[in-house]
PDB file of N, CA and C in Angstrom:
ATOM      1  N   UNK A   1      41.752 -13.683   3.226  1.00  0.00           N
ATOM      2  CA  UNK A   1      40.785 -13.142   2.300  1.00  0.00           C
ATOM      3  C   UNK A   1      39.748 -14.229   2.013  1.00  0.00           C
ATOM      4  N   UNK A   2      38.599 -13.885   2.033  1.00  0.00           N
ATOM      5  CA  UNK A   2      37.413 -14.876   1.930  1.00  0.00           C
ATOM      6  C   UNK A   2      37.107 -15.272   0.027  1.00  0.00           C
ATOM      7  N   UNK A   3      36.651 -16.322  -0.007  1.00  0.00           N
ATOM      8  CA  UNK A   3      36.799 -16.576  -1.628  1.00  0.00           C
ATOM      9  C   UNK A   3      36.038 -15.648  -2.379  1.00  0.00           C
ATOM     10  N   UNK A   4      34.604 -15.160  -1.522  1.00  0.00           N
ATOM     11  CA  UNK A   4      33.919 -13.690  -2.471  1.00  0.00           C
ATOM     12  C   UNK A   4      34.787 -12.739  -2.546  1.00  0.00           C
ATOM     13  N   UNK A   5      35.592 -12.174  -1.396  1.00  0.00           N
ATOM     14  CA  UNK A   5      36.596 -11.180  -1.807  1.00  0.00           C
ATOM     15  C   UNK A   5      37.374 -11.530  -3.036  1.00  0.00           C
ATOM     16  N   UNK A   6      37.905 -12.965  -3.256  1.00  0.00           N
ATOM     17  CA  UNK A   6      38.938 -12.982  -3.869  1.00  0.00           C
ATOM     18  C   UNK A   6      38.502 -12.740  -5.083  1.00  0.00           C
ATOM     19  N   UNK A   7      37.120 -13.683  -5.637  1.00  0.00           N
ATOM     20  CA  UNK A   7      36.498 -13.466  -6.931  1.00  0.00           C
ATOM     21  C   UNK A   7      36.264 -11.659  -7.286  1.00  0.00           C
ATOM     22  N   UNK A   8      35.990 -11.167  -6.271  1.00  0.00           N
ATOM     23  CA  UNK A   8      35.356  -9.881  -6.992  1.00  0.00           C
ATOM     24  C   UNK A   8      36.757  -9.021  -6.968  1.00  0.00           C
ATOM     25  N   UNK A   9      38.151  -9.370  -6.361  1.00  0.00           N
ATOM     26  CA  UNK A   9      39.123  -8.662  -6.938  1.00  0.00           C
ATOM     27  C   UNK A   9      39.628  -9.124  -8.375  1.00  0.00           C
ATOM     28  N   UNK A  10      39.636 -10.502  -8.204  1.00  0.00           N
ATOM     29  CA  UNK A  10      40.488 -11.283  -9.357  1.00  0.00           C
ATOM     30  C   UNK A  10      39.486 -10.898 -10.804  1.00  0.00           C
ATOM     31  N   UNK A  11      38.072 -10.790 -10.564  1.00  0.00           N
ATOM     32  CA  UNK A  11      37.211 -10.038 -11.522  1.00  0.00           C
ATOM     33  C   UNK A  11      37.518  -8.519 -11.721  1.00  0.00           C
ATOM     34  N   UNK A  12      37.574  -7.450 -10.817  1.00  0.00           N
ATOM     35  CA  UNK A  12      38.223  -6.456 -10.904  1.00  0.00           C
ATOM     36  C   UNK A  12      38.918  -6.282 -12.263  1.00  0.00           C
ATOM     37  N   UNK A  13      40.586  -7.186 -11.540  1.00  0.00           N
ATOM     38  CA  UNK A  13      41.374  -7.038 -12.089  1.00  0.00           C
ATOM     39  C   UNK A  13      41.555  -7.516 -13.782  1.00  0.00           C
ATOM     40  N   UNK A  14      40.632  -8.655 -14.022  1.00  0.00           N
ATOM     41  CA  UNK A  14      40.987  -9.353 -15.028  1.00  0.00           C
ATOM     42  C   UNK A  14      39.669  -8.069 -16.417  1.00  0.00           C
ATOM     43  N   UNK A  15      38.724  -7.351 -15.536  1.00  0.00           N
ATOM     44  CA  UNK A  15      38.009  -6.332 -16.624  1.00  0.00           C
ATOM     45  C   UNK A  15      39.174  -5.398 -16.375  1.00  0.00           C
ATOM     46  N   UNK A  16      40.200  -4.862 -16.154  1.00  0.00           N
ATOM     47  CA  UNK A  16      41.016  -4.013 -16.267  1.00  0.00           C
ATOM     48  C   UNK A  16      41.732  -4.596 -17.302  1.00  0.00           C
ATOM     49  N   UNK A  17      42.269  -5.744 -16.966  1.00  0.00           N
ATOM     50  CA  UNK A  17      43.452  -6.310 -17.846  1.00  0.00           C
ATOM     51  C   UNK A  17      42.669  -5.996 -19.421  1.00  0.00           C
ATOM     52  N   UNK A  18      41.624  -6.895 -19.562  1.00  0.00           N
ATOM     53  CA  UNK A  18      40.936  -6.280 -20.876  1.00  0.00           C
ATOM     54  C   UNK A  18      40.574  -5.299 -21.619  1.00  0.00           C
ATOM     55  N   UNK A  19      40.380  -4.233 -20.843  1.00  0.00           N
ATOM     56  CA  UNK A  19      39.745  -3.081 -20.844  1.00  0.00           C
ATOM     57  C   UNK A  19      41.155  -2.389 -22.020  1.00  0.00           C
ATOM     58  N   UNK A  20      42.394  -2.991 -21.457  1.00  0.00           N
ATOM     59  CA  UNK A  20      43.602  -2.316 -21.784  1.00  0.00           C
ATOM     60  C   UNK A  20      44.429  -2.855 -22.650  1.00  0.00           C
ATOM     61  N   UNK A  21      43.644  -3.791 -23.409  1.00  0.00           N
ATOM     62  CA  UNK A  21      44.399  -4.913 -23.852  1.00  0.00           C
ATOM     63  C   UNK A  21      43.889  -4.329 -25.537  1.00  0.00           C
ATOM     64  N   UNK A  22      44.449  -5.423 -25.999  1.00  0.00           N
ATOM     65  CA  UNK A  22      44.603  -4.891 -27.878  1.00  0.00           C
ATOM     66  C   UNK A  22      43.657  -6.302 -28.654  1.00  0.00           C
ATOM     67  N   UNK A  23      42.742  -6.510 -28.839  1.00  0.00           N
ATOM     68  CA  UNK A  23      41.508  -5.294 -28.895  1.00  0.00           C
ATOM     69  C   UNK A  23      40.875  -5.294 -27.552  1.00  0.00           C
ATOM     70  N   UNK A  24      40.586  -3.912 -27.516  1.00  0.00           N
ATOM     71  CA  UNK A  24      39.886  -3.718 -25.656  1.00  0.00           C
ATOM     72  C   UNK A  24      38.735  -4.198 -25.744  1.00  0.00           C
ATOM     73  N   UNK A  25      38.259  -4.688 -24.781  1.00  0.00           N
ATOM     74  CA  UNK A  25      37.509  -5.785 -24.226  1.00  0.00           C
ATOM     75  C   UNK A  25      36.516  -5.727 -22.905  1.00  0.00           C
ATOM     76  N   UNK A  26      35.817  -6.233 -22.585  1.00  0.00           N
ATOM     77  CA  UNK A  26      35.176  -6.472 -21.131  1.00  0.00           C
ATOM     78  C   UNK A  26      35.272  -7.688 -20.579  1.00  0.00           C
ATOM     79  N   UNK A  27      35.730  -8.139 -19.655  1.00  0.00           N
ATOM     80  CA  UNK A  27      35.797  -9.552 -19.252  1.00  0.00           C
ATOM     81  C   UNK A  27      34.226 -10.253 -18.828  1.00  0.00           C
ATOM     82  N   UNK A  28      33.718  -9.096 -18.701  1.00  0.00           N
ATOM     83  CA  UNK A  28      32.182  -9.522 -17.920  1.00  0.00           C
ATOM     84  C   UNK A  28      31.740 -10.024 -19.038  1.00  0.00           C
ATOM     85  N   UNK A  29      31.671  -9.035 -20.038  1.00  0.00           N
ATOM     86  CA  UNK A  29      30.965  -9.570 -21.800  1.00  0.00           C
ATOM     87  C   UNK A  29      31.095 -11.086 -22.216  1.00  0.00           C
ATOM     88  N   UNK A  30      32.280 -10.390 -22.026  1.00  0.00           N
ATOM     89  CA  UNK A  30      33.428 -12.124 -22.489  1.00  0.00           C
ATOM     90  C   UNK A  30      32.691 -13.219 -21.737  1.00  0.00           C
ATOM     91  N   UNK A  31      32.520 -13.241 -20.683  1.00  0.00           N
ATOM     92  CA  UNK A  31      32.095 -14.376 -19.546  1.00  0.00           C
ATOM     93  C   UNK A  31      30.579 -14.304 -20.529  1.00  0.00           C
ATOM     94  N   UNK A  32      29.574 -12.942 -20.270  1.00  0.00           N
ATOM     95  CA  UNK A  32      28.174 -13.670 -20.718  1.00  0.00           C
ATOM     96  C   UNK A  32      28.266 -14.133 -22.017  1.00  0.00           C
ATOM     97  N   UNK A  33      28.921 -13.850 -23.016  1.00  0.00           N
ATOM     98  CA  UNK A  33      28.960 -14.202 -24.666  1.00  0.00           C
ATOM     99  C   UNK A  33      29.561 -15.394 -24.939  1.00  0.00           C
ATOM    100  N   UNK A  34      30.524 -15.610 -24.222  1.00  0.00           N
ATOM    101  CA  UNK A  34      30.775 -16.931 -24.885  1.00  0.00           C
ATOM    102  C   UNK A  34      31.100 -18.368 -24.695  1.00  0.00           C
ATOM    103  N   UNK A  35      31.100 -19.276 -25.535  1.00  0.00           N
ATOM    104  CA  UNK A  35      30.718 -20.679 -25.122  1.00  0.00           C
ATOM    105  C   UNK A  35      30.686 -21.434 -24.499  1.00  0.00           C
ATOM    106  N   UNK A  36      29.442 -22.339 -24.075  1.00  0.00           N
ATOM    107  CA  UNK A  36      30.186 -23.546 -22.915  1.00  0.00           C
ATOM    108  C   UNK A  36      29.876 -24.998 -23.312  1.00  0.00           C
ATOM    109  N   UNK A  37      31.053 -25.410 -23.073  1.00  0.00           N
ATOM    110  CA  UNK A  37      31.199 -26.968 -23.132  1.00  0.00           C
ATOM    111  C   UNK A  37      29.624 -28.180 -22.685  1.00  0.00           C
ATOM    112  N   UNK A  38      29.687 -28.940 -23.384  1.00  0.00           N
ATOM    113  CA  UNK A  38      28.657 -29.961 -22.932  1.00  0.00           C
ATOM    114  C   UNK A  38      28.386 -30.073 -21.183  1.00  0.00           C
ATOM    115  N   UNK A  39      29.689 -29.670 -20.429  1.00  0.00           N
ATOM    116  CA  UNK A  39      29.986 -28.940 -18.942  1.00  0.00           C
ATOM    117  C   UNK A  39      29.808 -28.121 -18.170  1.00  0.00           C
ATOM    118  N   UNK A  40      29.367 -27.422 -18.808  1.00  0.00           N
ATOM    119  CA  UNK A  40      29.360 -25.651 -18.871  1.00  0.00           C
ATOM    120  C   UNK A  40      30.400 -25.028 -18.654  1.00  0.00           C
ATOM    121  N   UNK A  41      31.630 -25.360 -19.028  1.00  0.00           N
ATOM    122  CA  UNK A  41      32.844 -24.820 -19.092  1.00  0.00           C
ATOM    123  C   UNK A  41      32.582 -23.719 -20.210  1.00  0.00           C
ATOM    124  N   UNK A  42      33.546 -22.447 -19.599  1.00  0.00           N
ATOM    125  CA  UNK A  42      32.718 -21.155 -20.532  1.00  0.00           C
ATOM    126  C   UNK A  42      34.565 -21.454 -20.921  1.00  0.00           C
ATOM    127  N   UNK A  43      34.352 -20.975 -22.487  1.00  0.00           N
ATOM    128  CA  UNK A  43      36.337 -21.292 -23.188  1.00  0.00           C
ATOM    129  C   UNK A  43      35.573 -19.449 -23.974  1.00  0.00           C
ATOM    130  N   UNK A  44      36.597 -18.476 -22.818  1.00  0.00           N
ATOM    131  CA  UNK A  44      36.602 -17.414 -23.312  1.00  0.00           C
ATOM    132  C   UNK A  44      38.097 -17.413 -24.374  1.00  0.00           C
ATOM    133  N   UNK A  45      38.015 -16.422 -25.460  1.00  0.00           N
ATOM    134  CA  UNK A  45      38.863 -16.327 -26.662  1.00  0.00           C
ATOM    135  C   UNK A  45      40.144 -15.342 -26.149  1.00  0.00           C
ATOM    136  N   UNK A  46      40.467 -15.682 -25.121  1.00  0.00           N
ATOM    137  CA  UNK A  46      41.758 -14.732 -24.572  1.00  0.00           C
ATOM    138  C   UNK A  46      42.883 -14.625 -25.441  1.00  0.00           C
ATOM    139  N   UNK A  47      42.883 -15.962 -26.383  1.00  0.00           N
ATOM    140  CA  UNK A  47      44.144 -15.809 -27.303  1.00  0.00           C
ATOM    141  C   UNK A  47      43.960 -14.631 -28.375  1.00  0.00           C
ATOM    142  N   UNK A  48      42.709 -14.071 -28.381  1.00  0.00           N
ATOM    143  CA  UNK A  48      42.689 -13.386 -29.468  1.00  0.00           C
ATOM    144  C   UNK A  48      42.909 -11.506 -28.661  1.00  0.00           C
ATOM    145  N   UNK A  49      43.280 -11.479 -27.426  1.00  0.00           N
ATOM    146  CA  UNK A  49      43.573 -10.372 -26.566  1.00  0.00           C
ATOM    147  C   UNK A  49      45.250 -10.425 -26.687  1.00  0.00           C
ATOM    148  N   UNK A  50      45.918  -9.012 -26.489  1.00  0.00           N
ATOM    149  CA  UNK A  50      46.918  -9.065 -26.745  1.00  0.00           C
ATOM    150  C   UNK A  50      47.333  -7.720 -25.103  1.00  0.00           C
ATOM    151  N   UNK A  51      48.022  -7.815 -24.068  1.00  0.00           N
ATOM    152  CA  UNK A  51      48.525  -6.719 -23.517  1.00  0.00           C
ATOM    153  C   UNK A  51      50.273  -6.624 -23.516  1.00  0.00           C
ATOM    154  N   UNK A  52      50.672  -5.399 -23.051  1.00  0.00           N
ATOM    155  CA  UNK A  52      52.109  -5.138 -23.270  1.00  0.00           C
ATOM    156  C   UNK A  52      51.904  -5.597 -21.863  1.00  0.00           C
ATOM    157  N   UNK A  53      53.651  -6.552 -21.369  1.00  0.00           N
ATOM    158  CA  UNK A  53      53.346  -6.413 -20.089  1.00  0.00           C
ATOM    159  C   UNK A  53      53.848  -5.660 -19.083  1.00  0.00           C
ATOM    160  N   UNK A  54      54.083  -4.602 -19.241  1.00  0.00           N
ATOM    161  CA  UNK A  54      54.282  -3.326 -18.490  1.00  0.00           C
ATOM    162  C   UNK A  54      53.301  -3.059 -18.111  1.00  0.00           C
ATOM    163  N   UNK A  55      51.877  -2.683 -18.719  1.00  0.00           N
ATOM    164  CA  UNK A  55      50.841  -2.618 -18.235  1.00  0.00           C
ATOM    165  C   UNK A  55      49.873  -3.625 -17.578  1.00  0.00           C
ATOM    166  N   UNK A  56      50.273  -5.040 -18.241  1.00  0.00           N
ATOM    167  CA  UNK A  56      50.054  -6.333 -17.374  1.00  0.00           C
ATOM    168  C   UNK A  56      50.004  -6.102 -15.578  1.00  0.00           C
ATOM    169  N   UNK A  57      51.948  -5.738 -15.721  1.00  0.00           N
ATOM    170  CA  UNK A  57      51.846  -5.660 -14.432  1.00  0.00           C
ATOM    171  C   UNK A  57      51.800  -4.321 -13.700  1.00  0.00           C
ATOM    172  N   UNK A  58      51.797  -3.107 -14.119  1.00  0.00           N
ATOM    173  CA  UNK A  58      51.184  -1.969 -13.565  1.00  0.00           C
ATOM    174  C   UNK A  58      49.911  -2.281 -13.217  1.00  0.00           C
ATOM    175  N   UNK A  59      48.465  -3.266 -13.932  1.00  0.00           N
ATOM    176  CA  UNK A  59      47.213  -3.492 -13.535  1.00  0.00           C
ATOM    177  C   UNK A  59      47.202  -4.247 -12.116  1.00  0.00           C
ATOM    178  N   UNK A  60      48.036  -5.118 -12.281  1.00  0.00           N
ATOM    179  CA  UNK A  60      48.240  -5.907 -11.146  1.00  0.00           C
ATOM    180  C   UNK A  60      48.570  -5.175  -9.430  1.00  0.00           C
ATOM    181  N   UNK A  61      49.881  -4.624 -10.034  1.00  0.00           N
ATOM    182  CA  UNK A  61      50.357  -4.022  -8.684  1.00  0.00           C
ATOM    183  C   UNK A  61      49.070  -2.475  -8.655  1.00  0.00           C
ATOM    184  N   UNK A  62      48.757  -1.874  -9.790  1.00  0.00           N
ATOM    185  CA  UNK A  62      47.809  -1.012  -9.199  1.00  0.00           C
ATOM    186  C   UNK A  62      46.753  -1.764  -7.740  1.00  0.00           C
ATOM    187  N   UNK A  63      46.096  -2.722  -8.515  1.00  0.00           N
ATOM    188  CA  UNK A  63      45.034  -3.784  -7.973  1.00  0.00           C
ATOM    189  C   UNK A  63      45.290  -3.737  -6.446  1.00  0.00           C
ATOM    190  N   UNK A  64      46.456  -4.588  -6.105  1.00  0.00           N
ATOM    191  CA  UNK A  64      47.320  -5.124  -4.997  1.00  0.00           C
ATOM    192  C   UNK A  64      47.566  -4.454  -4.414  1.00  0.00           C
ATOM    193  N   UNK A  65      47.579  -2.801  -4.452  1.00  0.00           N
ATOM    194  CA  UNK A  65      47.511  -1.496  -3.704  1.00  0.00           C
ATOM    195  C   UNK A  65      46.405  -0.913  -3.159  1.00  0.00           C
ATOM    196  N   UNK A  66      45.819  -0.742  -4.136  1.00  0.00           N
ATOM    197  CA  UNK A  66      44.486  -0.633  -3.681  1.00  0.00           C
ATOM    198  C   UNK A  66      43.524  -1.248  -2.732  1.00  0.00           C
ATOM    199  N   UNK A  67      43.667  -2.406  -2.717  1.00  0.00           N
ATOM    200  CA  UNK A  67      42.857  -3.144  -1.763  1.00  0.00           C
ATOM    201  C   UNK A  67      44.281  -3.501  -0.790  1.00  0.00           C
ATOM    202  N   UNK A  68      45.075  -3.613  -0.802  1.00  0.00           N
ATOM    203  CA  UNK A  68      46.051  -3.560   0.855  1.00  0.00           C
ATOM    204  C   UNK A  68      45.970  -4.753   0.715  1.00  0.00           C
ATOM    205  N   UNK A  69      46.656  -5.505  -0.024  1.00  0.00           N
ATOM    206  CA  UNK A  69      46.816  -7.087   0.199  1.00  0.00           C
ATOM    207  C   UNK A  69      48.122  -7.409   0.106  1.00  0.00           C
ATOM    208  N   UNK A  70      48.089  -8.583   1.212  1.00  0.00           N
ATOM    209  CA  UNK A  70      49.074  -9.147   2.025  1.00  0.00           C
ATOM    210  C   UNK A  70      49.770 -10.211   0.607  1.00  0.00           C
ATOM    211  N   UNK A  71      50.964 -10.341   1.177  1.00  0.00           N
ATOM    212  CA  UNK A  71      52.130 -10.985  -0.537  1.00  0.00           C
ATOM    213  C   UNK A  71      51.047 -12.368  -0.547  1.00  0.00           C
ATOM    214  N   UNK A  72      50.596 -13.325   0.600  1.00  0.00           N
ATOM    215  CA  UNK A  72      49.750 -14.390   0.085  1.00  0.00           C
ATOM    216  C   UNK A  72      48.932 -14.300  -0.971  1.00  0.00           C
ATOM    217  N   UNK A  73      47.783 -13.479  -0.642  1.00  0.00           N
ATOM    218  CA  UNK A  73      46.844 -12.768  -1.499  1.00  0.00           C
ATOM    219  C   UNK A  73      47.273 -12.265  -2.919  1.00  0.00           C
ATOM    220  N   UNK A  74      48.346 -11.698  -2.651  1.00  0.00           N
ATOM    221  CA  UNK A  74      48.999 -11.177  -3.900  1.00  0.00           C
ATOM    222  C   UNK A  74      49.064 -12.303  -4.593  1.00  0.00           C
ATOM    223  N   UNK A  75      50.110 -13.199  -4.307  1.00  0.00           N
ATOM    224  CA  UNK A  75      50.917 -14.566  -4.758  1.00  0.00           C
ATOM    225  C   UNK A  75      49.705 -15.423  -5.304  1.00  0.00           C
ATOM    226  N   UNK A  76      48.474 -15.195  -4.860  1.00  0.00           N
ATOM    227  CA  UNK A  76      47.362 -16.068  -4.971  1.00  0.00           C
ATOM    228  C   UNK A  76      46.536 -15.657  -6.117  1.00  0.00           C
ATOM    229  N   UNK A  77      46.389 -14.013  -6.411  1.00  0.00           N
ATOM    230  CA  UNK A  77      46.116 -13.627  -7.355  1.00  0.00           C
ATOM    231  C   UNK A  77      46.439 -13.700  -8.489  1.00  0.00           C
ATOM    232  N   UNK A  78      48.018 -13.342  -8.593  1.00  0.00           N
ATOM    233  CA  UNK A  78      48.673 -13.500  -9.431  1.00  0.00           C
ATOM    234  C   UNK A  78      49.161 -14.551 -10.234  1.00  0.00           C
ATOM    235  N   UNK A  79      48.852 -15.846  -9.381  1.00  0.00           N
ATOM    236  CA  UNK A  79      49.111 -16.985 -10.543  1.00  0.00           C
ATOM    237  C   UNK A  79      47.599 -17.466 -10.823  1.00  0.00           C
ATOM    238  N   UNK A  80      46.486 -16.809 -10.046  1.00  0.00           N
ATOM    239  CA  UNK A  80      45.214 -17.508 -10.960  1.00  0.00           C
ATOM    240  C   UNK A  80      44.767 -16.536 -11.907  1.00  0.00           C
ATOM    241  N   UNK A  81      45.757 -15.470 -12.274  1.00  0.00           N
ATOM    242  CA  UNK A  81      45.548 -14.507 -13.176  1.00  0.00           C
ATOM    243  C   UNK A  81      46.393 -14.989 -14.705  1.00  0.00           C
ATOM    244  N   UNK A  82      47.321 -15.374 -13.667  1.00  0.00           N
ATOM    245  CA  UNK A  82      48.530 -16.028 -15.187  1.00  0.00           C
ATOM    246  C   UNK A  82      47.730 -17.331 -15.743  1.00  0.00           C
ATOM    247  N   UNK A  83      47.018 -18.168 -14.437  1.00  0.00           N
ATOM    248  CA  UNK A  83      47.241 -19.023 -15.201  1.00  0.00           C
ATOM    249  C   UNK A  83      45.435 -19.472 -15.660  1.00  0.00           C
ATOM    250  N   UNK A  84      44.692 -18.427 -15.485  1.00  0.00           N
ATOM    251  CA  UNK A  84      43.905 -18.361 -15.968  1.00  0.00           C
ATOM    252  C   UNK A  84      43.264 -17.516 -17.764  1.00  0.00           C
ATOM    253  N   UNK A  85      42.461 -17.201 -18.234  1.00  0.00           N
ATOM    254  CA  UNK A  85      42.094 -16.681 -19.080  1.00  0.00           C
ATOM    255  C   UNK A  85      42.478 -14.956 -19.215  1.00  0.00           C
ATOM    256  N   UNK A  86      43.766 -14.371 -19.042  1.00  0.00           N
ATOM    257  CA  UNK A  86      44.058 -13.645 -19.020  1.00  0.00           C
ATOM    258  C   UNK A  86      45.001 -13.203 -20.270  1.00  0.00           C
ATOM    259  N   UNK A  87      44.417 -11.591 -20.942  1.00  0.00           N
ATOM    260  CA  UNK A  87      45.272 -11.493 -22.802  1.00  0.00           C
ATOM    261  C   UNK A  87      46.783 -11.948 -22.307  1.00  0.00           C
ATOM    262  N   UNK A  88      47.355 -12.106 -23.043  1.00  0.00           N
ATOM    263  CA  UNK A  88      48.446 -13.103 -24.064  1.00  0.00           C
ATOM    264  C   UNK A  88      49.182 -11.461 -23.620  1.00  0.00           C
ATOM    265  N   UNK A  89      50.812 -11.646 -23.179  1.00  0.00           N
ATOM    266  CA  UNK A  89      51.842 -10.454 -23.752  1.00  0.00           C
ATOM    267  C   UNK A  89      51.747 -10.034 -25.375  1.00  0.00           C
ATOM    268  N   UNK A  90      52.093  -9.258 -25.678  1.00  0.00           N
ATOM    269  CA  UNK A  90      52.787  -8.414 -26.664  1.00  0.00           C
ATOM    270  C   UNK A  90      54.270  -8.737 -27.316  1.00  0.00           C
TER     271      UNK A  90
END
């Protein structure tokens, strides 16, 4: 998978995750609204997002179906999803 593919799934997925999350959200918003570091590091407020993770990972494996991706891809998604700016469990 080429790194534009990967961004515009891992974006996909992460406006879903929000979309569904407690309080619902847009990740795109999130990205233009809020702050960046003397770096331009953007520190979106994910702690203040909350999802159950049943639906965490129903978004995920929906995602991972949809586009026909191989367990790498998957495996690759899935921890720059965890271990990125993604709502907090329930």
């Amino acid at each position: 998978m080429t790194d534009k593919k990967f961004t515009e799934i891992y974006i996909e997925i992460m406006e879903d995750l929000y979309q569904k999350s407690i309080p619902s959200g847009s990740f795109k918003k999130l990205i233009e609204e809020s702050p960046r570091d003397e770096n331009g590091a953007i520190h979106i407020p994910y702690i203040n997002y909350r999802i159950k993770q049943e639906v965490y990972e129903y978004v995920l494996d929906y995602h991972f179906k949809k586009h026909r991706l191989d367990e790498p891809s998957r495996s690759r998604l899935r921890v720059s999803i965890a271990m990125g700016p993604s709502p907090s469990y329930i």
